[in-house]
Protein backbone atom coordinates (compact mmCIF):
# COMPACT_ATOMS: atom_id res chain seq x y z
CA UNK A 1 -6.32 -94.62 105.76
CA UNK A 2 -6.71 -92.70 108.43
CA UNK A 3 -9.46 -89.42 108.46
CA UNK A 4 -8.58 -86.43 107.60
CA UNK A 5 -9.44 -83.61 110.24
CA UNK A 6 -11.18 -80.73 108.99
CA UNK A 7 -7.93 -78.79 109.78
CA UNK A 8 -5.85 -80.53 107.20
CA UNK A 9 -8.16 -79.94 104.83
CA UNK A 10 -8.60 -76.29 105.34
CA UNK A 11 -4.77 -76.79 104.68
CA UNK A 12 -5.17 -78.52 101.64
CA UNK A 13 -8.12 -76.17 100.47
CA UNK A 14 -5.17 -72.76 101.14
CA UNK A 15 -2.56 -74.64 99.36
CA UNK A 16 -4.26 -75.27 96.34
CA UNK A 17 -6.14 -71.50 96.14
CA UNK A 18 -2.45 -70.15 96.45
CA UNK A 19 -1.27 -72.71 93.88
CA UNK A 20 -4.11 -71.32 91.79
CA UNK A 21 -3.20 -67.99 92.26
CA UNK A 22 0.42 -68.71 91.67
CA UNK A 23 -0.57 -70.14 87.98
CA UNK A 24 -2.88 -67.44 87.13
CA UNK A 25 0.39 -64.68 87.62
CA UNK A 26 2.66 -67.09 85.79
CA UNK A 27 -0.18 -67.12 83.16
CA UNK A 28 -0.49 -62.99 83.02
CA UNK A 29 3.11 -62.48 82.96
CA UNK A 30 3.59 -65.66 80.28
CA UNK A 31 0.18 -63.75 78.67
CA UNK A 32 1.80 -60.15 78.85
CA UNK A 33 5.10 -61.36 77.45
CA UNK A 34 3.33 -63.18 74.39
CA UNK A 35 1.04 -59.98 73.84
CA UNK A 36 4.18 -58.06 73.89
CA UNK A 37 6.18 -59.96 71.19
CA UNK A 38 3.38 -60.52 68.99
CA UNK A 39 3.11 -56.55 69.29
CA UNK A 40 6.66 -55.89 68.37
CA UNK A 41 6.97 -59.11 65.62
CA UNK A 42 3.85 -57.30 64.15
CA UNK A 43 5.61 -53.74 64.57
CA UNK A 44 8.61 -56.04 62.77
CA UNK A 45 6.39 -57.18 60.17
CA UNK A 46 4.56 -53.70 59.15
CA UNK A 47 7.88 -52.43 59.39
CA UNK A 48 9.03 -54.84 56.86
CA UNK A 49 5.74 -54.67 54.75
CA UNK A 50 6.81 -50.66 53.94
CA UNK A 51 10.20 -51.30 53.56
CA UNK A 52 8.82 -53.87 50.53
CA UNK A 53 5.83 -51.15 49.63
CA UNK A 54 9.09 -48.77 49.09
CA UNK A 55 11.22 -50.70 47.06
CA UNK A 56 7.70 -51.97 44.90
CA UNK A 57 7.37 -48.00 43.78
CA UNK A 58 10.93 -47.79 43.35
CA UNK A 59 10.75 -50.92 40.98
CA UNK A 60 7.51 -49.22 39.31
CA UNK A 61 9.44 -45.84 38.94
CA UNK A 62 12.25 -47.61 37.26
CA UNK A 63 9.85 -49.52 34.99
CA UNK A 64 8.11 -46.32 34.11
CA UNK A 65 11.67 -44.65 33.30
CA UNK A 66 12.74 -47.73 31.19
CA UNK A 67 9.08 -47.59 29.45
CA UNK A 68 9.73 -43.58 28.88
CA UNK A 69 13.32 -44.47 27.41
CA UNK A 70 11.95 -47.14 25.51
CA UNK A 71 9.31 -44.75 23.63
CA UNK A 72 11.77 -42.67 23.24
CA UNK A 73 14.52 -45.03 21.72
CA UNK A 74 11.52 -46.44 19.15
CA UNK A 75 10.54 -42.96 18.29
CA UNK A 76 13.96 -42.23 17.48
CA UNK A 77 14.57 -45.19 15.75
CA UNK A 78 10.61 -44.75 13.81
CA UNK A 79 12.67 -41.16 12.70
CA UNK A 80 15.99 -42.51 11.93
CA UNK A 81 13.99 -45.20 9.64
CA UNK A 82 11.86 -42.59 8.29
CA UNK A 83 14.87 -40.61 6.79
CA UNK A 84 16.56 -43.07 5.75
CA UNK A 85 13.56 -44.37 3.31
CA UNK A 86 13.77 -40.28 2.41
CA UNK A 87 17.42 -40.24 1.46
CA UNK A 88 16.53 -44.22 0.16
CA UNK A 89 14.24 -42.83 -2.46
CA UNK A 90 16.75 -39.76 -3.13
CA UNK A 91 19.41 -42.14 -4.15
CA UNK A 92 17.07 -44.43 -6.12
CA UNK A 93 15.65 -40.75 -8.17
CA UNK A 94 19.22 -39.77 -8.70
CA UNK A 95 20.25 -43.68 -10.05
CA UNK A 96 16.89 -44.02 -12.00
CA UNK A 97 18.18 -40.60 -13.44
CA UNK A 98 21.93 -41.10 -14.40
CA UNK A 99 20.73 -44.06 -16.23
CA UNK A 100 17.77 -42.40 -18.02
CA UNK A 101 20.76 -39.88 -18.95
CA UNK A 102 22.99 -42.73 -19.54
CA UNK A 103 20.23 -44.32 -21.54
CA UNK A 104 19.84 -41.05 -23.59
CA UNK A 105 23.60 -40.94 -24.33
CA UNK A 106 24.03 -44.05 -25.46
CA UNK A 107 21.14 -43.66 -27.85
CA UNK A 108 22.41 -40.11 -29.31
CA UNK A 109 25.56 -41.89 -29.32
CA UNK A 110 23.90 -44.97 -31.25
CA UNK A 111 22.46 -42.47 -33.88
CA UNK A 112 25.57 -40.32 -34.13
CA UNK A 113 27.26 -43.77 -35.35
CA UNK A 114 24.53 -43.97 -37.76
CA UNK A 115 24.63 -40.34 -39.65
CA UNK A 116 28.65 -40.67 -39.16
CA UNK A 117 28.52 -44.02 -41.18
CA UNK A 118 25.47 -41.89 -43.02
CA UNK A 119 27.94 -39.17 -43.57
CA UNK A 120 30.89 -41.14 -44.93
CA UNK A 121 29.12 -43.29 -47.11
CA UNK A 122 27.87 -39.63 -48.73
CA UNK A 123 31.45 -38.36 -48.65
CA UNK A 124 32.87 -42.07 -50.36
CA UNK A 125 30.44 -41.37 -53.21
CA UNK A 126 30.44 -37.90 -53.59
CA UNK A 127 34.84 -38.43 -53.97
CA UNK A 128 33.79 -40.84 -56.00
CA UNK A 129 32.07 -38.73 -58.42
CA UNK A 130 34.31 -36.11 -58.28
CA UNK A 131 37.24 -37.72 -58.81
CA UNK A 132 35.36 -39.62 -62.19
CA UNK A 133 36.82 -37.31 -65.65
């Protein structure tokens, strides 16, 4: 191999520095471009992350509306229940009193039979001795 003259290597030494140089732009602008779309995919994802924030309250607002209505259906139905045990025990005051009147007519009824059958057994005997010369 034959030696190299101090010439070619000064050469040699200038080629590589500007191949150096050369990589270190391509590196900045490769660098640059990366620092730029990690900036906009994170703009892209904080975008996204309030999108999700907003539609999270929106969800909570709707639960809180469907809780509200809820209350509001069981306190209606806790009122609805609560008169109907009122006109419940109405009904059962007015059938527990028919029949106690009920009950009461059958008995005058049972001891009208008796002082009937009370009276004509009087009026059999007092024909009897009435029509007796």
């Amino acid at each position: 191999m034959p030696n190299k003259t101090p010439n070619d290597q000064t050469v040699v030494l200038l080629a590589i520095k500007k191949l150096e140089a050369s990589l270190r732009n391509e590196i900045r602008k490769r660098n640059n471009a990366l620092r730029a779309e990690m900036k906009s995919g994170n703009n892209a994802i904080r975008q996204e992350m309030l999108e999700i924030e907003e539609r999270v309250e929106d969800l909570e607002e709707g639960q809180k509306r469907i809780d509200d209505r809820l209350e509001s259906v069981e306190s209606g139905q806790n009122s609805i229940l609560s008169r109907m045990k009122e006109q419940h025990d109405e009904v059962m005051t007015s059938v527990s009193n028919f029949a106690g009147r009920v009950q009461d007519l059958e008995d005058e009824n049972a001891l009208g039979t008796e002082q009937y059958q009370d009276h004509e057994t009087r009026i059999s005997k007092l024909e009897k001795t009435t029509q007796q010369p």
